[in-house]
C-alpha atoms as a PDB file:
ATOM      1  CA  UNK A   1       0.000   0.000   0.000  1.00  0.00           C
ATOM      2  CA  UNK A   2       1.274   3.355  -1.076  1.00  0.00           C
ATOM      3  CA  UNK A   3       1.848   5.566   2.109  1.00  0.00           C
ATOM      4  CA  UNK A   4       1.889   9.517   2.096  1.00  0.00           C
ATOM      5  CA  UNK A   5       3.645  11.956   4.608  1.00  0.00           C
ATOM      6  CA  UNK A   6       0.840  14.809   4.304  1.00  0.00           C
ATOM      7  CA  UNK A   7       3.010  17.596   4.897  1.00  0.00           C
ATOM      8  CA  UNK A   8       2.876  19.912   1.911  1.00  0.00           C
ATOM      9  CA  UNK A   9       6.761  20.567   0.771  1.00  0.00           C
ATOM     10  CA  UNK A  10       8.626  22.172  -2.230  1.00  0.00           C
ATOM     11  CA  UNK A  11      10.613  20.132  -4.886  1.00  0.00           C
ATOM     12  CA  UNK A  12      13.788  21.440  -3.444  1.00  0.00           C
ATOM     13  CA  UNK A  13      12.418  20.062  -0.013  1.00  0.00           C
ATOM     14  CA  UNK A  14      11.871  16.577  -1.000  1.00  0.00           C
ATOM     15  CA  UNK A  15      15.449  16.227  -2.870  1.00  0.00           C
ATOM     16  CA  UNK A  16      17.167  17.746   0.399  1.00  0.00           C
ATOM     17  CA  UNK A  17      14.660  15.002   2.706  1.00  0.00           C
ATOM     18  CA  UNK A  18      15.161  11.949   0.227  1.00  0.00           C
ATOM     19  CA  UNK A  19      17.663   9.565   2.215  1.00  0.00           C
ATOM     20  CA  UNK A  20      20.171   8.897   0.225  1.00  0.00           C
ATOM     21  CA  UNK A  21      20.870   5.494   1.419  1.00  0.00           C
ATOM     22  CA  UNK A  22      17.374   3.729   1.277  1.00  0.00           C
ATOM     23  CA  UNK A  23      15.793   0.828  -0.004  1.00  0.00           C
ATOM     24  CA  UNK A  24      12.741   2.507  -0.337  1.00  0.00           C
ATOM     25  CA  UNK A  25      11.454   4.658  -2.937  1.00  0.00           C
ATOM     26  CA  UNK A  26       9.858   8.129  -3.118  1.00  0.00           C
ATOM     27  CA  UNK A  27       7.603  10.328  -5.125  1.00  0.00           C
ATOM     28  CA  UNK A  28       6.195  13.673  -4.730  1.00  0.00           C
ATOM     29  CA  UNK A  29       2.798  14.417  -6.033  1.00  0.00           C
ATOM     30  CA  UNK A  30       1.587  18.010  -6.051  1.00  0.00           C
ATOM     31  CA  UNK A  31       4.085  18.984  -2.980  1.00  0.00           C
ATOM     32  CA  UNK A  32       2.957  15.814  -0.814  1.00  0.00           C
ATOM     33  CA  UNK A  33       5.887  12.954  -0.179  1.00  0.00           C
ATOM     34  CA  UNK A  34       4.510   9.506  -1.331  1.00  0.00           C
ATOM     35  CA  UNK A  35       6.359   6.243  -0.368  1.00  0.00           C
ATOM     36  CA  UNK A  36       6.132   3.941  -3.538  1.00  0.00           C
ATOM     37  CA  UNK A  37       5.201   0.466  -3.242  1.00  0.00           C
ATOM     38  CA  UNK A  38       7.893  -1.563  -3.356  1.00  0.00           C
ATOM     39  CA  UNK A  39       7.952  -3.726  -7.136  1.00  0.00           C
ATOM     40  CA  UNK A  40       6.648  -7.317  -7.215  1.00  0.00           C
ATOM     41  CA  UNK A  41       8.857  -9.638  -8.727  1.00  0.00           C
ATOM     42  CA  UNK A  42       7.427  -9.912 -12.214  1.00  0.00           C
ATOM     43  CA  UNK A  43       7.292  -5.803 -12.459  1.00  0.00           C
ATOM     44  CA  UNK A  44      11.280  -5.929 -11.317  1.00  0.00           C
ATOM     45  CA  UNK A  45      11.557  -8.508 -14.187  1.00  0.00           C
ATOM     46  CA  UNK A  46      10.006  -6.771 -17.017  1.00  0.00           C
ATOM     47  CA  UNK A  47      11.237  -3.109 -15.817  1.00  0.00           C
ATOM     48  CA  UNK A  48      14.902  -4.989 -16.090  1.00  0.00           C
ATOM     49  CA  UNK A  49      14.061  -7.045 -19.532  1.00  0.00           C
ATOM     50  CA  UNK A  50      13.302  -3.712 -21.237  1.00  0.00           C
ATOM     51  CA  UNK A  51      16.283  -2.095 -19.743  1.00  0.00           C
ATOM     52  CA  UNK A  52      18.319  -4.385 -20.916  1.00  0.00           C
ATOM     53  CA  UNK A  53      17.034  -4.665 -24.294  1.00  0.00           C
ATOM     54  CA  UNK A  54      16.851  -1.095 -24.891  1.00  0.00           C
ATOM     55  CA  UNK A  55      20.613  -0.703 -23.842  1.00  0.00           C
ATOM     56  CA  UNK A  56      21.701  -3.720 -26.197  1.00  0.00           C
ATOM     57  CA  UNK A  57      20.122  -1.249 -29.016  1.00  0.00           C
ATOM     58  CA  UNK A  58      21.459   2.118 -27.883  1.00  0.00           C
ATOM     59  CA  UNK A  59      25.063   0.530 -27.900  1.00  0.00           C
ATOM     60  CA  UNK A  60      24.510  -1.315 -31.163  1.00  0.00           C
ATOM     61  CA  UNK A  61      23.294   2.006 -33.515  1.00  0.00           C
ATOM     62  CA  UNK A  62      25.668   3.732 -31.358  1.00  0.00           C
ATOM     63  CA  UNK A  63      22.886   6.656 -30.812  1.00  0.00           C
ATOM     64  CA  UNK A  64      24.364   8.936 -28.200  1.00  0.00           C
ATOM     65  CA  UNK A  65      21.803   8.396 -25.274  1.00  0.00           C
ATOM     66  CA  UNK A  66      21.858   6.381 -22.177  1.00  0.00           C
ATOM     67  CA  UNK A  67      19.560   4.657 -19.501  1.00  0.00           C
ATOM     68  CA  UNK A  68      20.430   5.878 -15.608  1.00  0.00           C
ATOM     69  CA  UNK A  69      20.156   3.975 -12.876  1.00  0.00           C
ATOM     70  CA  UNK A  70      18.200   6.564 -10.825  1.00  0.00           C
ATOM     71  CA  UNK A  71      16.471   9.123 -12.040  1.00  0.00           C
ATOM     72  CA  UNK A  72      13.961  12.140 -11.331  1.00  0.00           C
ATOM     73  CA  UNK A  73      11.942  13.727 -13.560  1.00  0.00           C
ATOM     74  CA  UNK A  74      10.771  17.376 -11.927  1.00  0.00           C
ATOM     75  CA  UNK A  75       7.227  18.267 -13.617  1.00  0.00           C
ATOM     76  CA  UNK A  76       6.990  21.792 -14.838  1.00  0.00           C
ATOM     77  CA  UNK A  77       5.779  24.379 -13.087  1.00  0.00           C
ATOM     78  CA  UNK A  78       3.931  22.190 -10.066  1.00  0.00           C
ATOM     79  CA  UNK A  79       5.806  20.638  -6.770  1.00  0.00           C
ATOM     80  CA  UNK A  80       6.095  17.192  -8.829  1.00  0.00           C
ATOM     81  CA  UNK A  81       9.022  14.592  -8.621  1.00  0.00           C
ATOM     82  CA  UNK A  82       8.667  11.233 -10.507  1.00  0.00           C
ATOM     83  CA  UNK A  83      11.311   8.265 -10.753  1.00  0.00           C
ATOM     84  CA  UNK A  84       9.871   6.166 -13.867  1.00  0.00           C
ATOM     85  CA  UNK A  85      10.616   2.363 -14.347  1.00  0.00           C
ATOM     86  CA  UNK A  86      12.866   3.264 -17.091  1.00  0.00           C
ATOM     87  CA  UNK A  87      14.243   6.473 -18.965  1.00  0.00           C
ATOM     88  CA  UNK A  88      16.204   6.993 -21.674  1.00  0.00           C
ATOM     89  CA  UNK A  89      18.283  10.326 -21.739  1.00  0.00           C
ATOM     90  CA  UNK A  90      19.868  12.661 -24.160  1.00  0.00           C
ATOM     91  CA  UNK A  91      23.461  12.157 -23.258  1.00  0.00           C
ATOM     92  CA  UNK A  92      24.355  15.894 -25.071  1.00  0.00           C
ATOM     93  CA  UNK A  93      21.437  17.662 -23.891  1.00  0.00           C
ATOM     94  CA  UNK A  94      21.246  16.524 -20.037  1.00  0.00           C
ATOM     95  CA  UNK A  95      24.474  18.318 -19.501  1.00  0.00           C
ATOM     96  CA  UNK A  96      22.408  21.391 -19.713  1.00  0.00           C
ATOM     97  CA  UNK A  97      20.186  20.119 -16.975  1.00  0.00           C
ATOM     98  CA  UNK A  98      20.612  22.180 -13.743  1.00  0.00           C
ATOM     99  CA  UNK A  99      20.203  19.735 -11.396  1.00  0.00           C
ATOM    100  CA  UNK A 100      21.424  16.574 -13.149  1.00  0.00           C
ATOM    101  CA  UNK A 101      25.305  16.420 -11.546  1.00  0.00           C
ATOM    102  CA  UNK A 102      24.184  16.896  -8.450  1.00  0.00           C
ATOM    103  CA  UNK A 103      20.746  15.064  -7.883  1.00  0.00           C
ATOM    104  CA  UNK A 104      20.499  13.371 -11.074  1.00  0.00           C
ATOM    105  CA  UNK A 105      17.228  15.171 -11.525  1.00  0.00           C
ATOM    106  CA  UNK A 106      16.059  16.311 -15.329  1.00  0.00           C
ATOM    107  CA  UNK A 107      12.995  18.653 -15.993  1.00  0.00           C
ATOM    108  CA  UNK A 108      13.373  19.558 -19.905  1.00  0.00           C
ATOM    109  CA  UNK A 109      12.071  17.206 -22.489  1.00  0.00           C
ATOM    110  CA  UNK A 110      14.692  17.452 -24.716  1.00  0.00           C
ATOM    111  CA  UNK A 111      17.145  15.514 -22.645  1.00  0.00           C
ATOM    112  CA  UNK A 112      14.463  12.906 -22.519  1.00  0.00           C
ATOM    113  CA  UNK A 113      13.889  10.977 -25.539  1.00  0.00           C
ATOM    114  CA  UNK A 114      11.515   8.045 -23.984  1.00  0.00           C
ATOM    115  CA  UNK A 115       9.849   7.362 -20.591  1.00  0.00           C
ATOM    116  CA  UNK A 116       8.276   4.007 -19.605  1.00  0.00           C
ATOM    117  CA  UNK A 117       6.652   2.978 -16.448  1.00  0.00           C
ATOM    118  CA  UNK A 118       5.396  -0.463 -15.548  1.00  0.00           C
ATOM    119  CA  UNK A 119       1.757  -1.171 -14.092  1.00  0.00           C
ATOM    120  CA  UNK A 120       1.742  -1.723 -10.501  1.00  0.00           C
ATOM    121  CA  UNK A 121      -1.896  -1.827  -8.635  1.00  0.00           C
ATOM    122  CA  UNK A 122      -1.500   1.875  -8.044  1.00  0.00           C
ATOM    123  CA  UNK A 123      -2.247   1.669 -12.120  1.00  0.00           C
ATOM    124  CA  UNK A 124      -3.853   5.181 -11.562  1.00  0.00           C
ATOM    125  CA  UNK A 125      -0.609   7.283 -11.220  1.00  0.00           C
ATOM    126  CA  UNK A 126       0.475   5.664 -14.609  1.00  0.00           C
ATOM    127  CA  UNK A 127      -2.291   6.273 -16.844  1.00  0.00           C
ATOM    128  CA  UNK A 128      -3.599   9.222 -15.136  1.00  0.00           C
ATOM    129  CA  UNK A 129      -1.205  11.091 -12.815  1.00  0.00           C
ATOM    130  CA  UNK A 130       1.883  10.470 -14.688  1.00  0.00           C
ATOM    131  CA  UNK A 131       0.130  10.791 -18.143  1.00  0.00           C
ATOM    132  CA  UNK A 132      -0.638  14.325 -17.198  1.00  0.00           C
ATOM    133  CA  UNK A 133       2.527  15.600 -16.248  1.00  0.00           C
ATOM    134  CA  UNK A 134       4.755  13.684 -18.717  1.00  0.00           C
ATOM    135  CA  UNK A 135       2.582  14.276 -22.294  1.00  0.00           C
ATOM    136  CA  UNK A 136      -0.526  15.886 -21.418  1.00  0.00           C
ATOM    137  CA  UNK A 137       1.371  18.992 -20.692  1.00  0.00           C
ATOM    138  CA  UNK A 138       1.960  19.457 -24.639  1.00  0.00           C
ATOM    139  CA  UNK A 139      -2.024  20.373 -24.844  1.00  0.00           C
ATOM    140  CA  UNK A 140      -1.687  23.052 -22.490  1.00  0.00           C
ATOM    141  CA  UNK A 141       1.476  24.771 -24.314  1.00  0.00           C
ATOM    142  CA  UNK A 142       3.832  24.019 -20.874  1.00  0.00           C
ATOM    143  CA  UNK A 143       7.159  23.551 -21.232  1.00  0.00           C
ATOM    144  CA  UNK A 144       7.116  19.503 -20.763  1.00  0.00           C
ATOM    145  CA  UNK A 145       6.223  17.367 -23.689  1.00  0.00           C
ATOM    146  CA  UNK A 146       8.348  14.317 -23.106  1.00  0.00           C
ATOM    147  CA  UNK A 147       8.245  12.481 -27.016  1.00  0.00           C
ATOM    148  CA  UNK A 148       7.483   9.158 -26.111  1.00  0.00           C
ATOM    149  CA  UNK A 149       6.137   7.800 -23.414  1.00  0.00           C
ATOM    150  CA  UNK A 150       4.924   3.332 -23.007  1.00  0.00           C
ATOM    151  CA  UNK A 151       2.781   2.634 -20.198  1.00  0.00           C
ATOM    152  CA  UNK A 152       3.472  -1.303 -19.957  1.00  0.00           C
ATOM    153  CA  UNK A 153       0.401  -3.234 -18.549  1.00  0.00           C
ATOM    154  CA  UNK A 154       1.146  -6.381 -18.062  1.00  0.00           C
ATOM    155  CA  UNK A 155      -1.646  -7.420 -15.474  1.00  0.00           C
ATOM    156  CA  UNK A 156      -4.290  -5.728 -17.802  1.00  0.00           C
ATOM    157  CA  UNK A 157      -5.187  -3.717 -14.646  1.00  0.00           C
ATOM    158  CA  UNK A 158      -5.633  -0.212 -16.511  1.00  0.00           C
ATOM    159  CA  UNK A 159      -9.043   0.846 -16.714  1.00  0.00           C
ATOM    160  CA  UNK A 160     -11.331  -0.141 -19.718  1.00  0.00           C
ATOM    161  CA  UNK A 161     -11.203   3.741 -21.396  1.00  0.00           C
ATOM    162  CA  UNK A 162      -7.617   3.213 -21.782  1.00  0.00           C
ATOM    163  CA  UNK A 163      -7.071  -0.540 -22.922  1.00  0.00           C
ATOM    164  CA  UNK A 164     -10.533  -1.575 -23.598  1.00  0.00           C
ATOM    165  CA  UNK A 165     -13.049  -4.186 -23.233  1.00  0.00           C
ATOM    166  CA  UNK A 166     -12.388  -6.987 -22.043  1.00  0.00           C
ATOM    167  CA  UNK A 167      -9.154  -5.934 -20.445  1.00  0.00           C
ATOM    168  CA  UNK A 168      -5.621  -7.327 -21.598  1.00  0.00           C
ATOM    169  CA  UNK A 169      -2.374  -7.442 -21.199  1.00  0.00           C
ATOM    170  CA  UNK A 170      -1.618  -3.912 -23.612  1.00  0.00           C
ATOM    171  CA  UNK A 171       1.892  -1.991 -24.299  1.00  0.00           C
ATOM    172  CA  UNK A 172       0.499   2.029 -25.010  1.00  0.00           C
ATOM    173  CA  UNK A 173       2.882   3.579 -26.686  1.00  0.00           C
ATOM    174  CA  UNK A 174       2.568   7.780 -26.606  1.00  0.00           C
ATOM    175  CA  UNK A 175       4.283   9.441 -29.046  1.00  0.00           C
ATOM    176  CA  UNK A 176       4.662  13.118 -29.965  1.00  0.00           C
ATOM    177  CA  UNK A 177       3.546  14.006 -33.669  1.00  0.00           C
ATOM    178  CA  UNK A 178       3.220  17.498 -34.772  1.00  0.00           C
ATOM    179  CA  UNK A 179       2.714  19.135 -31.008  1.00  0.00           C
ATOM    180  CA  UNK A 180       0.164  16.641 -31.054  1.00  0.00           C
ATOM    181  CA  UNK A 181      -0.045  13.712 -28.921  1.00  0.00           C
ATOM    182  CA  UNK A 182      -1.283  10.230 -30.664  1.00  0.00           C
ATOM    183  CA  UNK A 183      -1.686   6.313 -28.734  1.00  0.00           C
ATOM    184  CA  UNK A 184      -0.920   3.095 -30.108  1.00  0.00           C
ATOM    185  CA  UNK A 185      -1.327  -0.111 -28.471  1.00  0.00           C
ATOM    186  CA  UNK A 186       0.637  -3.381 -29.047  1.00  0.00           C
ATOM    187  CA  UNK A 187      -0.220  -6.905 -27.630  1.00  0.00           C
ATOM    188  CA  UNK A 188       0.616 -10.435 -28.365  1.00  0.00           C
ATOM    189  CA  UNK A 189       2.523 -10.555 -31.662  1.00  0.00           C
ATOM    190  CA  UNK A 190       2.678  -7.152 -32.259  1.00  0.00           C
ATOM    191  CA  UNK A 191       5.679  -5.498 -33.077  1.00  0.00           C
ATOM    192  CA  UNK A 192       6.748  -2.352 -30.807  1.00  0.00           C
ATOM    193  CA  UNK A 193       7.331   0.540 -32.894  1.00  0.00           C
ATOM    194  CA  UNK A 194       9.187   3.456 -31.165  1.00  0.00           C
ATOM    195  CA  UNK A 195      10.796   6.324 -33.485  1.00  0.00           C
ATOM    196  CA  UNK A 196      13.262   6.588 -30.993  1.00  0.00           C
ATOM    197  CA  UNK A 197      14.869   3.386 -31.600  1.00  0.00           C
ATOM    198  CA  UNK A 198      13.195   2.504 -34.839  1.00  0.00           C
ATOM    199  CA  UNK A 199      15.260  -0.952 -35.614  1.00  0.00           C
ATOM    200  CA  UNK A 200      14.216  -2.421 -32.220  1.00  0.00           C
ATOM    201  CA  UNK A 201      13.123  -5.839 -32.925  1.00  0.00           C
ATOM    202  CA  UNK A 202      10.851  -6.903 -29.829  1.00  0.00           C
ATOM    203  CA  UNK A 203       7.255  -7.764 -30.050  1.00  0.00           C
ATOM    204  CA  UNK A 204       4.583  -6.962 -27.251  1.00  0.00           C
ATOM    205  CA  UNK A 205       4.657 -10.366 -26.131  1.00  0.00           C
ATOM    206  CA  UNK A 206       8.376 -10.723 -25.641  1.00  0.00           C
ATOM    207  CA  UNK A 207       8.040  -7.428 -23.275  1.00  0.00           C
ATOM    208  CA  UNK A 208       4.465  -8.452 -20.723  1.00  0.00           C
ATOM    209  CA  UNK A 209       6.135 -12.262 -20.843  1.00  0.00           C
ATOM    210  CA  UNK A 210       9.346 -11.706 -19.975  1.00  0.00           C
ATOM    211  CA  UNK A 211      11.353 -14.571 -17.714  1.00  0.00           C
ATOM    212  CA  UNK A 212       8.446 -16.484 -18.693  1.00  0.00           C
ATOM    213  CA  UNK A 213       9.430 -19.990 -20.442  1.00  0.00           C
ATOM    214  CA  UNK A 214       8.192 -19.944 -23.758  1.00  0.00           C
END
């Protein structure tokens, strides 16, 4: 169960409060400090399979990004701090990030190419919470418009608006066209297609099944 300290702080706040040697995780959502649940196995497994795979891809086109172990994005213009599952960064264009030496911390969307979070039971903050402050921003002409974000739903625990009826296992893939942005969803045999790594060769499948004998 997701627990929140209710006193109201500033991003600065929370970076100066997070412990720096814990094995616990923290958000903050609009200014309040929110202890993450801690991943279940299978989340841990496909959260590392993508990793993994996306880094074998990065090193083989040689395209001058990289995947951090720790990271937190700062939402513009609201007390926001969010560490995602996975994110890919800029390698050139996070040097210009204020706060990256010193609390690897990134709040411009050009040193973030792609964004993915995994479905936990909290599946709200993904599709909703998260949604809003990574692409929705892009609507209301804020500075944040992350280009590509995958929500990975392996559980098929999102609600029916956003994978449909009946519910299943569903990949959404958010990508920034034109100022604009536009969904697609992958399952089963599908293959993942992602304009920033546009050779990647993994299918939906491979991703929700992964450590799974097939």
């Amino acid at each position: 169960m997701t627990q929140a300290l209710t006193k109201q702080v500033t991003f600065d706040e929370f970076i100066a409060w997070y412990p720096e040697s814990s094995d616990r995780h923290y958000e903050l959502h609009d200014g309040v400090i929110v202890e993450m649940p801690k991943p279940t196995g299978k989340h841990s497994e496909i959260a590392g399979f993508i990793n993994g795979s996306l880094f074998i891809e990065i090193t083989r086109l040689s395209i001058p990004s990289f995947i951090p172990k720790e990271c937190v994005i700062k939402s513009v213009n609201t007390d926001s701090g969010y560490e995602p599952d996975v994110i890919v960064l800029d390698r050139q264009a996070v040097r210009d990030e204020p706060l990256w030496k010193k609390e690897s911390t990134v709040s411009q969307a050009t040193s973030i190419p792609l964004v993915i979070e995994v479905v936990s039971t909290n599946w709200r903050d993904d599709y909703f919470t998260k949604a809003g402050k990574y692409v929705r921003a892009a609507s209301r002409r804020e500075e944040m418009a992350i280009p590509q974000y995958w929500i990975v739903d392996y559980l098929g625990l999102g609600g029916r608006r956003f994978i449909g009826n009946p519910k299943q296992p569903t990949i959404s893939i958010y990508q920034l066209i034109e100022g604009e942005y536009q969904v697609k969803q992958f399952r089963g045999n599908d293959r993942i297609q992602s304009p920033a790594l546009p050779e990647l060769n993994l299918t939906a499948e491979q991703i929700l099944r992964a450590g799974e004998v097939m």
